[in-house]
PDB file of N, CA and C in Angstrom:
ATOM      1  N   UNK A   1      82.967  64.208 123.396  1.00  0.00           N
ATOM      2  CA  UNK A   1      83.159  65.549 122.889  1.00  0.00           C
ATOM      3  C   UNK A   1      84.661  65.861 122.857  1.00  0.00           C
ATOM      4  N   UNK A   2      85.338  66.280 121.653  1.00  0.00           N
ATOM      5  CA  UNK A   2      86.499  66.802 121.125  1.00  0.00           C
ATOM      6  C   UNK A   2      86.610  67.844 122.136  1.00  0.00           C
ATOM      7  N   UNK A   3      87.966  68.368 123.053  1.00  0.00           N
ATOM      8  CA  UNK A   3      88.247  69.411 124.141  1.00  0.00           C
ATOM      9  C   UNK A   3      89.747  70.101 123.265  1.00  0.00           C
ATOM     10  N   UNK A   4      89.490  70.728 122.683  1.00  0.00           N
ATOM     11  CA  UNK A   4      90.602  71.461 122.461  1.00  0.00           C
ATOM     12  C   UNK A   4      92.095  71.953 123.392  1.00  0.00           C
ATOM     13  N   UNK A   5      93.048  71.651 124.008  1.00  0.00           N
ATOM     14  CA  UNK A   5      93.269  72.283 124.731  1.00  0.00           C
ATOM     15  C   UNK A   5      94.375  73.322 124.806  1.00  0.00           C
ATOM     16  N   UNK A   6      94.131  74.693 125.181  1.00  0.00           N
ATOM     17  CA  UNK A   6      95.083  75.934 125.149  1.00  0.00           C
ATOM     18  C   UNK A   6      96.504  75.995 124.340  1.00  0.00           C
ATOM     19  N   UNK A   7      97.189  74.791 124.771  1.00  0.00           N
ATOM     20  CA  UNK A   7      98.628  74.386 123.765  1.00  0.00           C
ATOM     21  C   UNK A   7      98.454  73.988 122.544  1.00  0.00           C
ATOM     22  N   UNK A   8      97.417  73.213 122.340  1.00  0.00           N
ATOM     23  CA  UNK A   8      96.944  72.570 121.053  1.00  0.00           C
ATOM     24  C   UNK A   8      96.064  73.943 120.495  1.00  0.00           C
ATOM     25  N   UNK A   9      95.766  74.711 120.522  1.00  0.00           N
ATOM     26  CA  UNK A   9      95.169  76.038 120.029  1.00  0.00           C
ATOM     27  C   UNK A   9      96.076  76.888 119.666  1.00  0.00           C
ATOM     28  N   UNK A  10      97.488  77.203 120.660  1.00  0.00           N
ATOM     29  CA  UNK A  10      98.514  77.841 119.689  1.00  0.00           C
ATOM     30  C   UNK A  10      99.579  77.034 118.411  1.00  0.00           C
ATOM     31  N   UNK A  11      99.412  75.695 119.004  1.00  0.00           N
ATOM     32  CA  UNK A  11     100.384  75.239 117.894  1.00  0.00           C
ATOM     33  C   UNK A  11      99.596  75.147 116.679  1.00  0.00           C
ATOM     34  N   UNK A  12      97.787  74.980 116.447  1.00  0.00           N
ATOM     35  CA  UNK A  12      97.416  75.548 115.691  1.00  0.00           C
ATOM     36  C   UNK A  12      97.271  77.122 114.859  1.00  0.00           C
ATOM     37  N   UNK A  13      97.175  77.407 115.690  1.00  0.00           N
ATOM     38  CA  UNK A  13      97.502  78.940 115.244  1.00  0.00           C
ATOM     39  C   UNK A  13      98.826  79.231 114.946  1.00  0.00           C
ATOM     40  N   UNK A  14     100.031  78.642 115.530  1.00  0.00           N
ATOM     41  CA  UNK A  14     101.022  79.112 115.031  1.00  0.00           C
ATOM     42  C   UNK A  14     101.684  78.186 113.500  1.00  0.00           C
ATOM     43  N   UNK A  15     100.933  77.085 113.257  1.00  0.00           N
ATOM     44  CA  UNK A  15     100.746  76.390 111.954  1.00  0.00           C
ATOM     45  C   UNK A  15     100.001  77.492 110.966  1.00  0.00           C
ATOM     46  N   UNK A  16      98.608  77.881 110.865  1.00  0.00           N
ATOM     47  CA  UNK A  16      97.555  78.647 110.488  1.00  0.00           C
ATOM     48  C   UNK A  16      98.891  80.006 109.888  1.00  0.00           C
ATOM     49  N   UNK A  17      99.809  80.712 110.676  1.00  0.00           N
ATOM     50  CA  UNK A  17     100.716  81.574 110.701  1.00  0.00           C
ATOM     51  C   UNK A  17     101.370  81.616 109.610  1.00  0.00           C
ATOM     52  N   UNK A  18     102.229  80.096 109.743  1.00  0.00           N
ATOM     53  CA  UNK A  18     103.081  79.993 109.013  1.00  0.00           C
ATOM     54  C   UNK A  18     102.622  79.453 107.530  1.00  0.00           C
ATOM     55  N   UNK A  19     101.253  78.903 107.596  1.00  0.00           N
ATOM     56  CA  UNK A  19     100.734  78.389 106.035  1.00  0.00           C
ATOM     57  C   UNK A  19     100.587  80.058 104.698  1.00  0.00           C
ATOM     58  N   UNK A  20      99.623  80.957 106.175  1.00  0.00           N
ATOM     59  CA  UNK A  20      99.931  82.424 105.392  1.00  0.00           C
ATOM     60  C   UNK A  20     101.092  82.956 104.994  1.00  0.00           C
ATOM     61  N   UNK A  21     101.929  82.631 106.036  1.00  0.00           N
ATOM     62  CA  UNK A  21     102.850  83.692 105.835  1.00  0.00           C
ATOM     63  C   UNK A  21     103.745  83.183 104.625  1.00  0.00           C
ATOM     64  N   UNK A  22     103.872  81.711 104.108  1.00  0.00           N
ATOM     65  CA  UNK A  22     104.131  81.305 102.942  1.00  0.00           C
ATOM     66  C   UNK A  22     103.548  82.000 101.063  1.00  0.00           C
ATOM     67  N   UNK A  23     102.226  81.802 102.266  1.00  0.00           N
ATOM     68  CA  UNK A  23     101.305  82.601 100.733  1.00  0.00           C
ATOM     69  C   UNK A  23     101.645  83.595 100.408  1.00  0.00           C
ATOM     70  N   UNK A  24     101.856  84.909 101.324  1.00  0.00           N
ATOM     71  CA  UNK A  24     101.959  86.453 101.342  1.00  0.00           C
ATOM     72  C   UNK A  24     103.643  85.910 100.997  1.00  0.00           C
ATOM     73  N   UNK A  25     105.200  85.386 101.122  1.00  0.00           N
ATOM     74  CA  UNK A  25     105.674  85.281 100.710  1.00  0.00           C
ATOM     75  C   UNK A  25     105.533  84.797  98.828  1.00  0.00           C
ATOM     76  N   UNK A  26     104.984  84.129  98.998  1.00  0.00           N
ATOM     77  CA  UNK A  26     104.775  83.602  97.313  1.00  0.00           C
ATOM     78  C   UNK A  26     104.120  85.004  95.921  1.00  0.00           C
ATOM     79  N   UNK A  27     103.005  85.883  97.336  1.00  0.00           N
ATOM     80  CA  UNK A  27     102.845  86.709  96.788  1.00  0.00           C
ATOM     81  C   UNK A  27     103.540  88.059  96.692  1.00  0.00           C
ATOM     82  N   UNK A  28     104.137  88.317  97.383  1.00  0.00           N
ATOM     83  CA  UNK A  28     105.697  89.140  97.459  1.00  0.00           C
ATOM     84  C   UNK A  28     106.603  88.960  96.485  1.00  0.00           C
ATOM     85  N   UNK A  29     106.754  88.002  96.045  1.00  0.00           N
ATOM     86  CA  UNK A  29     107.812  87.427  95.387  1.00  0.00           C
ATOM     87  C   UNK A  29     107.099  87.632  94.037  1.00  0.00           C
ATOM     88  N   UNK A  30     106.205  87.598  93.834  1.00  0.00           N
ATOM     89  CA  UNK A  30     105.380  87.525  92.286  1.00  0.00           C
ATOM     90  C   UNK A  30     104.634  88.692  91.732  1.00  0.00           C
ATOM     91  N   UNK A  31     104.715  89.475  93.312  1.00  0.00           N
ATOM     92  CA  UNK A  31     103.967  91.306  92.368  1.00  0.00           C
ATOM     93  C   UNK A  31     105.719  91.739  92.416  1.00  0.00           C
ATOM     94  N   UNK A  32     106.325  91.633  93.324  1.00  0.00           N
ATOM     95  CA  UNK A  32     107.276  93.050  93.541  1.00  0.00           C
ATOM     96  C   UNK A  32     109.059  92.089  93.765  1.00  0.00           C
ATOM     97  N   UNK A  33     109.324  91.283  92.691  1.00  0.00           N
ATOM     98  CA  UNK A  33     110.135  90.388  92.614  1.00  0.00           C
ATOM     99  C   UNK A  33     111.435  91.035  92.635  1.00  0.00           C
ATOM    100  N   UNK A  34     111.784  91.776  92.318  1.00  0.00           N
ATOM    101  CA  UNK A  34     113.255  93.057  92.137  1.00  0.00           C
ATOM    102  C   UNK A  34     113.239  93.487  94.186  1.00  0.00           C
ATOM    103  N   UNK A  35     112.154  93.767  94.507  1.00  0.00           N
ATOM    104  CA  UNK A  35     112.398  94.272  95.663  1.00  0.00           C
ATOM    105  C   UNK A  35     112.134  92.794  96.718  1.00  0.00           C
ATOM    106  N   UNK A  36     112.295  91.953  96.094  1.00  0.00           N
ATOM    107  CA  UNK A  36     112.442  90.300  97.411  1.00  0.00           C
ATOM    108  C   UNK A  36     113.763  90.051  97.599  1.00  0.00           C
ATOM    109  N   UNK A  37     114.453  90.069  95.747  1.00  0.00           N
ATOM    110  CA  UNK A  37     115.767  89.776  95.822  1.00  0.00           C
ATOM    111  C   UNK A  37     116.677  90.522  96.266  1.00  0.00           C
ATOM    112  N   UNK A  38     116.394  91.976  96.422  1.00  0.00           N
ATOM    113  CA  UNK A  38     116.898  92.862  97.003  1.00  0.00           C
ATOM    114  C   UNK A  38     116.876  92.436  98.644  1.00  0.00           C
ATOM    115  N   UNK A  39     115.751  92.468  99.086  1.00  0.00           N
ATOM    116  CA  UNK A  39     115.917  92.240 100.301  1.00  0.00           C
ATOM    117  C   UNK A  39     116.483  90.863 101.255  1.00  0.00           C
ATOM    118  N   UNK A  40     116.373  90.156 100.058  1.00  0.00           N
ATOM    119  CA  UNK A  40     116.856  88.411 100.588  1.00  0.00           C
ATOM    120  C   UNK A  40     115.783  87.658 101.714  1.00  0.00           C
ATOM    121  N   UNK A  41     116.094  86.299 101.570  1.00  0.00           N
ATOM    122  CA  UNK A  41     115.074  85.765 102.158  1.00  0.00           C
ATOM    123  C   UNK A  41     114.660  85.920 103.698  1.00  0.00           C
ATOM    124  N   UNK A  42     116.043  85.924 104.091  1.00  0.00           N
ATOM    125  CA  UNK A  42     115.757  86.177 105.488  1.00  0.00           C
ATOM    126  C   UNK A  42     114.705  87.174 106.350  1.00  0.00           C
ATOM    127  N   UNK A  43     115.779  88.738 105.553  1.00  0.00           N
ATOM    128  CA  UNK A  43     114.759  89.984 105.804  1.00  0.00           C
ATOM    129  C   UNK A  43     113.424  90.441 105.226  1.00  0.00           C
ATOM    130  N   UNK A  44     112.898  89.090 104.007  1.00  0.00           N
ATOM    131  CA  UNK A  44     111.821  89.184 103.499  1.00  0.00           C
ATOM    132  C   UNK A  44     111.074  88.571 105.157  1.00  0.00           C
ATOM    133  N   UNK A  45     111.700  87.127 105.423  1.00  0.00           N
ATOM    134  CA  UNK A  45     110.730  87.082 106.263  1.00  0.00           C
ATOM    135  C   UNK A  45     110.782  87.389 107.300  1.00  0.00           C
ATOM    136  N   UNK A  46     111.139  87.856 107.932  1.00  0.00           N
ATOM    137  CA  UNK A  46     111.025  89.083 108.682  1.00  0.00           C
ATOM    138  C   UNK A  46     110.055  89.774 108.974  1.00  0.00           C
ATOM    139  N   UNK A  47     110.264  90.852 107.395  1.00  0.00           N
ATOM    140  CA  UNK A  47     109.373  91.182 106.802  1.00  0.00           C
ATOM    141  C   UNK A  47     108.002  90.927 107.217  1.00  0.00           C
ATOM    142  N   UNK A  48     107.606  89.619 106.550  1.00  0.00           N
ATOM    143  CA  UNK A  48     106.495  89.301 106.526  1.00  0.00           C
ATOM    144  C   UNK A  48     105.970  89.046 108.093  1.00  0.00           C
ATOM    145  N   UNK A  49     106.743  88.322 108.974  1.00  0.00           N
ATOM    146  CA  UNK A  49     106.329  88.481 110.607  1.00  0.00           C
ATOM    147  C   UNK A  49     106.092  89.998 111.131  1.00  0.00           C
ATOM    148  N   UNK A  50     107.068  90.852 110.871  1.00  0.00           N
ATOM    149  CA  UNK A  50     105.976  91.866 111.072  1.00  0.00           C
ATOM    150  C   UNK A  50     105.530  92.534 110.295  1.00  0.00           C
ATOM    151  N   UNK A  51     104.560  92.233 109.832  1.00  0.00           N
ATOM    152  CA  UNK A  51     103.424  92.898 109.072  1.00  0.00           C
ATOM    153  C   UNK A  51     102.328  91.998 109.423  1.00  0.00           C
ATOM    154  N   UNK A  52     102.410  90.901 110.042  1.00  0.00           N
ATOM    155  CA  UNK A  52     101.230  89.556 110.640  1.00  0.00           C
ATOM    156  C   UNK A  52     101.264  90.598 111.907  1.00  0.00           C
ATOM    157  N   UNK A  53     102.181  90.813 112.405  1.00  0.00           N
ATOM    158  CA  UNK A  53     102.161  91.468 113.658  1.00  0.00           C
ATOM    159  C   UNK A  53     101.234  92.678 113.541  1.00  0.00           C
ATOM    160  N   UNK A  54     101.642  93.645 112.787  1.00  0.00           N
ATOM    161  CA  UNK A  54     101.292  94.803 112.745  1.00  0.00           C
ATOM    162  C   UNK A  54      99.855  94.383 112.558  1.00  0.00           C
ATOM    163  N   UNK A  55      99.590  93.808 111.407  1.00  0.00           N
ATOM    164  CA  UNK A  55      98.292  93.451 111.346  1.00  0.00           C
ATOM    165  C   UNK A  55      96.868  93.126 112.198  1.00  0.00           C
ATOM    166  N   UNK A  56      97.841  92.801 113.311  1.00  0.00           N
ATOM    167  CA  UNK A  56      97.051  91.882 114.154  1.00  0.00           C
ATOM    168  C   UNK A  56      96.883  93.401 115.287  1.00  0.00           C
ATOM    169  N   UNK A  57      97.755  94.113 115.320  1.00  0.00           N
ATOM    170  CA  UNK A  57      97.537  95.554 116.188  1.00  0.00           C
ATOM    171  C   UNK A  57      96.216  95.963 115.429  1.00  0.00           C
ATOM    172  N   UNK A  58      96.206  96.061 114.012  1.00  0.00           N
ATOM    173  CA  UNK A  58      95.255  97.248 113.664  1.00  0.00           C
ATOM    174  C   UNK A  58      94.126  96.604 113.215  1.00  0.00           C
ATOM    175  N   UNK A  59      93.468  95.101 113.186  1.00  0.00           N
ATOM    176  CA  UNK A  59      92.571  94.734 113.305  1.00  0.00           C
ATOM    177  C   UNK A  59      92.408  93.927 111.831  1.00  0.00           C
ATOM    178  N   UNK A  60      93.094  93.577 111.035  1.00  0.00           N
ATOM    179  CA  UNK A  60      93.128  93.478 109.864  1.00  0.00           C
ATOM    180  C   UNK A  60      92.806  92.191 109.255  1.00  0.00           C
ATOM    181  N   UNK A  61      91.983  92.080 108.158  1.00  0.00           N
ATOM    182  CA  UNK A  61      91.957  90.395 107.293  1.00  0.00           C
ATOM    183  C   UNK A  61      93.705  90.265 106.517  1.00  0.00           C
ATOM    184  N   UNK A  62      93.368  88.881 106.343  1.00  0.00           N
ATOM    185  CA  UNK A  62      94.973  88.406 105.752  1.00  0.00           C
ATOM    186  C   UNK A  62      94.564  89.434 104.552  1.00  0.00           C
ATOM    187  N   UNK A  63      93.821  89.723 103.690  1.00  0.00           N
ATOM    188  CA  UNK A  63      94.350  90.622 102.296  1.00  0.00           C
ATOM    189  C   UNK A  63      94.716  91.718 102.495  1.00  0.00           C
ATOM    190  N   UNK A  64      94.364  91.904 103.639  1.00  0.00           N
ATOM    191  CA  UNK A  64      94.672  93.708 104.216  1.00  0.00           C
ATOM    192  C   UNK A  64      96.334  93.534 104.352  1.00  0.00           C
ATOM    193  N   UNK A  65      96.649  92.036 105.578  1.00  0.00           N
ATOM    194  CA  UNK A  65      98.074  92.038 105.748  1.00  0.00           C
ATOM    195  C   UNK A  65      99.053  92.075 104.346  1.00  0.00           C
ATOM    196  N   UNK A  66      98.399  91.317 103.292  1.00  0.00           N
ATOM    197  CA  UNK A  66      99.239  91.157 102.423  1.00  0.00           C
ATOM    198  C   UNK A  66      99.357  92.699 101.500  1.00  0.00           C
ATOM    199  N   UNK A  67      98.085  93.272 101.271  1.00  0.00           N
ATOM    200  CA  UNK A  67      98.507  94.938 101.574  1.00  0.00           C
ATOM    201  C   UNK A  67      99.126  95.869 101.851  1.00  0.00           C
ATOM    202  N   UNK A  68      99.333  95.598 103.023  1.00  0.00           N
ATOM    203  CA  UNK A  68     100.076  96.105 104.151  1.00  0.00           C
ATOM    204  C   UNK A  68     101.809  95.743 103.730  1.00  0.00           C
ATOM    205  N   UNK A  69     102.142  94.596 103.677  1.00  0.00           N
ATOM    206  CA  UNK A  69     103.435  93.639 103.398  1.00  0.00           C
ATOM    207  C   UNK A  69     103.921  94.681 102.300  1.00  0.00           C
ATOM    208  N   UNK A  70     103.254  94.340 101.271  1.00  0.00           N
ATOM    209  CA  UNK A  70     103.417  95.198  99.823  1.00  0.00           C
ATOM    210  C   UNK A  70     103.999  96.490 100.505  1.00  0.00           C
ATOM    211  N   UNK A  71     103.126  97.363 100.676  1.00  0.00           N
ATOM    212  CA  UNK A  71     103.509  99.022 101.104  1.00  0.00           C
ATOM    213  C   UNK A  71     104.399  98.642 101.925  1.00  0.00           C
ATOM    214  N   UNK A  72     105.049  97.643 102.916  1.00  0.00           N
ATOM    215  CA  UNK A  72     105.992  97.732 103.805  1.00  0.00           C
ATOM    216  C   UNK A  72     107.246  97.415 103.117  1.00  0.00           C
ATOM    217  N   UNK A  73     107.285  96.736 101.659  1.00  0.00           N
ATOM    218  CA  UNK A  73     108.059  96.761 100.640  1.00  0.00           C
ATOM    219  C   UNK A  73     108.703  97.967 100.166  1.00  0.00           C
ATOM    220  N   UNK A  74     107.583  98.781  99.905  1.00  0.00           N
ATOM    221  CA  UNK A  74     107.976  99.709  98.761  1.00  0.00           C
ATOM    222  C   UNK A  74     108.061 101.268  99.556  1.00  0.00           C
ATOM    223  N   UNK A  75     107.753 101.094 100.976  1.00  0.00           N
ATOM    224  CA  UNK A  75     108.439 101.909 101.759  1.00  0.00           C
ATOM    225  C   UNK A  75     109.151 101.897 103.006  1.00  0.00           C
ATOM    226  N   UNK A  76     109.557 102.844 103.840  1.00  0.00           N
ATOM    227  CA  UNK A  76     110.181 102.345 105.259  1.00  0.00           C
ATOM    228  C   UNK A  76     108.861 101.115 106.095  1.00  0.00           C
ATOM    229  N   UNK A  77     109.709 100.062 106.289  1.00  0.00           N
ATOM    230  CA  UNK A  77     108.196  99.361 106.939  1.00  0.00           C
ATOM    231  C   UNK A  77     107.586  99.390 108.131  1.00  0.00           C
ATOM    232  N   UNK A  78     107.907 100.341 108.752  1.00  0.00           N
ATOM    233  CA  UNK A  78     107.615 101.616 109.950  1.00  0.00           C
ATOM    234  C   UNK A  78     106.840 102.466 109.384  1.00  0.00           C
ATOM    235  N   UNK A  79     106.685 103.126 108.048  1.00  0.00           N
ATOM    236  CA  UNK A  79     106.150 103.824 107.735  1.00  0.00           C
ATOM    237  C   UNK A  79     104.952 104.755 108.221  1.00  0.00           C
ATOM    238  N   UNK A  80     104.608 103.482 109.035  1.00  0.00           N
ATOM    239  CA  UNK A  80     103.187 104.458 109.852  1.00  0.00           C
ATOM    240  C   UNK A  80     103.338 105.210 111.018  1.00  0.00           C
ATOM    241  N   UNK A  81     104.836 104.851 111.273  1.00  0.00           N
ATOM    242  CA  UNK A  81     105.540 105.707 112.516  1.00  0.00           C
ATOM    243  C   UNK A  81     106.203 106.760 112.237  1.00  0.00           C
ATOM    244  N   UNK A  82     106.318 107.171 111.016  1.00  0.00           N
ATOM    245  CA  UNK A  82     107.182 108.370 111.025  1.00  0.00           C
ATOM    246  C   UNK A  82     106.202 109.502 110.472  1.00  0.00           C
ATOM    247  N   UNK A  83     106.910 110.627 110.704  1.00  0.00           N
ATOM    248  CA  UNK A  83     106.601 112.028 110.753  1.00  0.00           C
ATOM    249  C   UNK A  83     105.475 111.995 109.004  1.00  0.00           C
ATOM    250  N   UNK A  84     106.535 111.708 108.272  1.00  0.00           N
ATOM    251  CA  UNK A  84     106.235 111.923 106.680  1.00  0.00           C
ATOM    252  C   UNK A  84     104.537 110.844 106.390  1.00  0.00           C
ATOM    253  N   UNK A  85     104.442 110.076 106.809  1.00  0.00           N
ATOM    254  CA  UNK A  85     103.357 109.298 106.519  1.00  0.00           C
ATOM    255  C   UNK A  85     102.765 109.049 107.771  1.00  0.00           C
ATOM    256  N   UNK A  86     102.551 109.875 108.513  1.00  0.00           N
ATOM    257  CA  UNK A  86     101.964 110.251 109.644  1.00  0.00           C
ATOM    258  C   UNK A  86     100.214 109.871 109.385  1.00  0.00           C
ATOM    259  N   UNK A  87      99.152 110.280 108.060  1.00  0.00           N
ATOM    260  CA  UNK A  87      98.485 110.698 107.952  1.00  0.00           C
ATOM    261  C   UNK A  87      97.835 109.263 107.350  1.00  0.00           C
ATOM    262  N   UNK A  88      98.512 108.012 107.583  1.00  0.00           N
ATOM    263  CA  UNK A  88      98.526 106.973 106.992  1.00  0.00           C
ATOM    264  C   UNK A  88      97.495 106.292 108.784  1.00  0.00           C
ATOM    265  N   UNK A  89      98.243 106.464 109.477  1.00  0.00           N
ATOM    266  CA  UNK A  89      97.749 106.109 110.885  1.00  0.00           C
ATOM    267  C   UNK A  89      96.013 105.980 110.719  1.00  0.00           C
ATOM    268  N   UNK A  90      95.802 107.490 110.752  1.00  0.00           N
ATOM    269  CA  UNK A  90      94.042 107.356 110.957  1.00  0.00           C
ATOM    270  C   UNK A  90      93.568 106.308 109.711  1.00  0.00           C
ATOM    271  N   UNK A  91      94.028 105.865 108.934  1.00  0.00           N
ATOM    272  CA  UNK A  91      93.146 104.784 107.821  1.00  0.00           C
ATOM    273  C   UNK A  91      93.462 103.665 108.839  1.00  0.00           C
ATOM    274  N   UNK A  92      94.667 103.161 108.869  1.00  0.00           N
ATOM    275  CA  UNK A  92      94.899 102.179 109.464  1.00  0.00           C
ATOM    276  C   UNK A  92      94.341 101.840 111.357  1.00  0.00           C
ATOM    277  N   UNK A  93      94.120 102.750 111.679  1.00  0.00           N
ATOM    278  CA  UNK A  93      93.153 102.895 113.172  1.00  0.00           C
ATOM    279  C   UNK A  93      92.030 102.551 112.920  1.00  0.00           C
ATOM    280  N   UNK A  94      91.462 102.641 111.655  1.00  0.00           N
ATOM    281  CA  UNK A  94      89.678 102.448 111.399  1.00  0.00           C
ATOM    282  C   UNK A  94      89.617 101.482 112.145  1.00  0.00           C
ATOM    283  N   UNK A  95      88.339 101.131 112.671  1.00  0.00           N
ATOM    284  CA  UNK A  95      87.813  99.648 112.548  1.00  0.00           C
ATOM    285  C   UNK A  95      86.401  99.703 112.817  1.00  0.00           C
ATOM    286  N   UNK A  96      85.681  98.468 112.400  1.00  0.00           N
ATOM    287  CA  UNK A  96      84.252  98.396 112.275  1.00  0.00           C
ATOM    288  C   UNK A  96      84.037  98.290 110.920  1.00  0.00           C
ATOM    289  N   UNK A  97      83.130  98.846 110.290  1.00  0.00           N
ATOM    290  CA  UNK A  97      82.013  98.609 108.727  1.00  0.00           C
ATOM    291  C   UNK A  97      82.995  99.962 108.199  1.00  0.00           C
ATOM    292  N   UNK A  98      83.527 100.963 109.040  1.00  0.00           N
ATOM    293  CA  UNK A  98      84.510 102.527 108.332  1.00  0.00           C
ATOM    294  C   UNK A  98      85.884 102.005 107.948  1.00  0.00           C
ATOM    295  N   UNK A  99      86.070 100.245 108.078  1.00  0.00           N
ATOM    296  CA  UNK A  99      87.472  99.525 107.972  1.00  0.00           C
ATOM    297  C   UNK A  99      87.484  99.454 106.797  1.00  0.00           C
ATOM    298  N   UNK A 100      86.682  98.611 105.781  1.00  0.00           N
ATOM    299  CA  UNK A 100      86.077  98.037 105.018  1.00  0.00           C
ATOM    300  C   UNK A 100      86.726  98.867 103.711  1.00  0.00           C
ATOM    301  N   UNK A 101      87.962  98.609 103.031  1.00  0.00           N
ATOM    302  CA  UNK A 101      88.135  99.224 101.843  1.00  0.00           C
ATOM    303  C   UNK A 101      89.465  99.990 101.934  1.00  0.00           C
ATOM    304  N   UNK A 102      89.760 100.197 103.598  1.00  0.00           N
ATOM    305  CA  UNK A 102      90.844 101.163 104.245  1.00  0.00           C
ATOM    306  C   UNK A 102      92.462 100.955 103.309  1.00  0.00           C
ATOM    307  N   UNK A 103      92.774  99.680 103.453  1.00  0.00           N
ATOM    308  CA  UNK A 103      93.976  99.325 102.873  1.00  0.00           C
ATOM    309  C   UNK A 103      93.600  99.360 101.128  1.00  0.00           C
ATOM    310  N   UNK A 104      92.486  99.381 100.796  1.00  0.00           N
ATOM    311  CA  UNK A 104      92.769  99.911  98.850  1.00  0.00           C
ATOM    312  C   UNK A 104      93.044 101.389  99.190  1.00  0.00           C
ATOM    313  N   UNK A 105      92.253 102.362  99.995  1.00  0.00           N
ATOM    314  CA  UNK A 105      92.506 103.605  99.612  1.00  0.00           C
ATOM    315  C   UNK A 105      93.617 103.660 100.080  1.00  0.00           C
ATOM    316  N   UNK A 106      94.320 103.153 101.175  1.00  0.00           N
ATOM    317  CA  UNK A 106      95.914 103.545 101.470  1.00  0.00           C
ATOM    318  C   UNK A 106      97.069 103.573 100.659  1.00  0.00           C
ATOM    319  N   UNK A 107      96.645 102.013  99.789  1.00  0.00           N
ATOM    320  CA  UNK A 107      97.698 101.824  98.517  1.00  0.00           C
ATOM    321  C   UNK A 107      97.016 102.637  97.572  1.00  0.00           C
ATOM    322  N   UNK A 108      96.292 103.515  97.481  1.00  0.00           N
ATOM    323  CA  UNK A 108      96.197 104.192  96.341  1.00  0.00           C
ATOM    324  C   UNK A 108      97.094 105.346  96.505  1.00  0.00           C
ATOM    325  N   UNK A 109      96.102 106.016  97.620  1.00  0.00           N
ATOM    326  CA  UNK A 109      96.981 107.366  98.455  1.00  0.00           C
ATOM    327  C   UNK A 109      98.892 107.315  98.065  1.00  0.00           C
ATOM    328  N   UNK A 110      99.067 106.242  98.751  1.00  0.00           N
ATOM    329  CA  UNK A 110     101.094 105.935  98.443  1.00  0.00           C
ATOM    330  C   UNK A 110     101.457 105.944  97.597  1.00  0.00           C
ATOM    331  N   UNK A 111     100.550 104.680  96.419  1.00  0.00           N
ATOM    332  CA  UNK A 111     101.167 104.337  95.281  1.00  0.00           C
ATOM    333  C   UNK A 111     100.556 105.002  93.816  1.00  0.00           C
ATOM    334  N   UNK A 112      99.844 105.416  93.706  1.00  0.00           N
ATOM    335  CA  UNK A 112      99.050 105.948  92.733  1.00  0.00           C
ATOM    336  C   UNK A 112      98.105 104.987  91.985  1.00  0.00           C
ATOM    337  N   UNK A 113      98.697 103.575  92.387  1.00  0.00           N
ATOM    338  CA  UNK A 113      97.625 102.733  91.901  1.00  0.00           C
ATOM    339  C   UNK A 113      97.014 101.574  92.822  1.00  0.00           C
ATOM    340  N   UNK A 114      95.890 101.370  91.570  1.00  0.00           N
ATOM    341  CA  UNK A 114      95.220 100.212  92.460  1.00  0.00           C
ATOM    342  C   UNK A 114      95.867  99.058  93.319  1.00  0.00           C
ATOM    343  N   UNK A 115      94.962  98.238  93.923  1.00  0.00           N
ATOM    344  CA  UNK A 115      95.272  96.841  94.602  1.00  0.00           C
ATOM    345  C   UNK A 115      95.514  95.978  93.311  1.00  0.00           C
ATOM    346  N   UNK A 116      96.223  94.906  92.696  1.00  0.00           N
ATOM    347  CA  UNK A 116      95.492  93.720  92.074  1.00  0.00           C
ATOM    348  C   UNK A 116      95.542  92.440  92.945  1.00  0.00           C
ATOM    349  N   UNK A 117      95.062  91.813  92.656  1.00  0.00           N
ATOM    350  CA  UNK A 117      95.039  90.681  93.409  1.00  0.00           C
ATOM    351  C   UNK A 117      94.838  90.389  94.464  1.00  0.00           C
TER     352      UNK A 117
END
């Protein structure tokens, strides 16, 4: 029997990390391309580490993170900490079957439009 052990579980997971966090880069770069080059690669990824982070606070699937990434683009990427988008919190607190859809209505609420992709 195959024994997984504890070290070999994060260096998987921290592989698993970095394969996403490529993708959600690739997809950053291909909805909202004016605001990557703006930000440069570095602070893109950045970027993108926390929003895996954040993600992982509020209970989230990778499409939610890459969601999330987006709006952390196109606003302060704290956003859910400040005064002005305060009201952003309770979507992002959901969790359970009331989760389910949370990050389309958020990017609607912000942006006026839909998710694609």
């Amino acid at each position: 029997m195959l024994v997984i052990r504890p070290e070999q579980m994060k260096a998987l997971a921290g592989s698993m990390n970095r394969v996403f966090a490529g993708r959600l880069a690739a997809r950053l770069t291909r909805r909202l391309p004016e605001s990557c080059v703006a930000l440069g690669e570095d602070a893109l990824n950045h970027l993108i580490e926390h929003s895996i982070e954040k993600g992982k606070r509020y209970g989230m699937t990778e499409r939610d993170v890459a969601i999330l990434a987006e709006l952390m683009l196109q606003f302060p990427p704290d956003f859910d900490q400040s005064p002005e988008f305060s009201w952003t919190r309770s979507l992002l607190e959901q969790r359970g079957p009331e989760s389910a859809g949370r990050m389309e209505v958020l990017y609607f609420r912000m942006t006026g439009q839909t998710v694609e992709g």
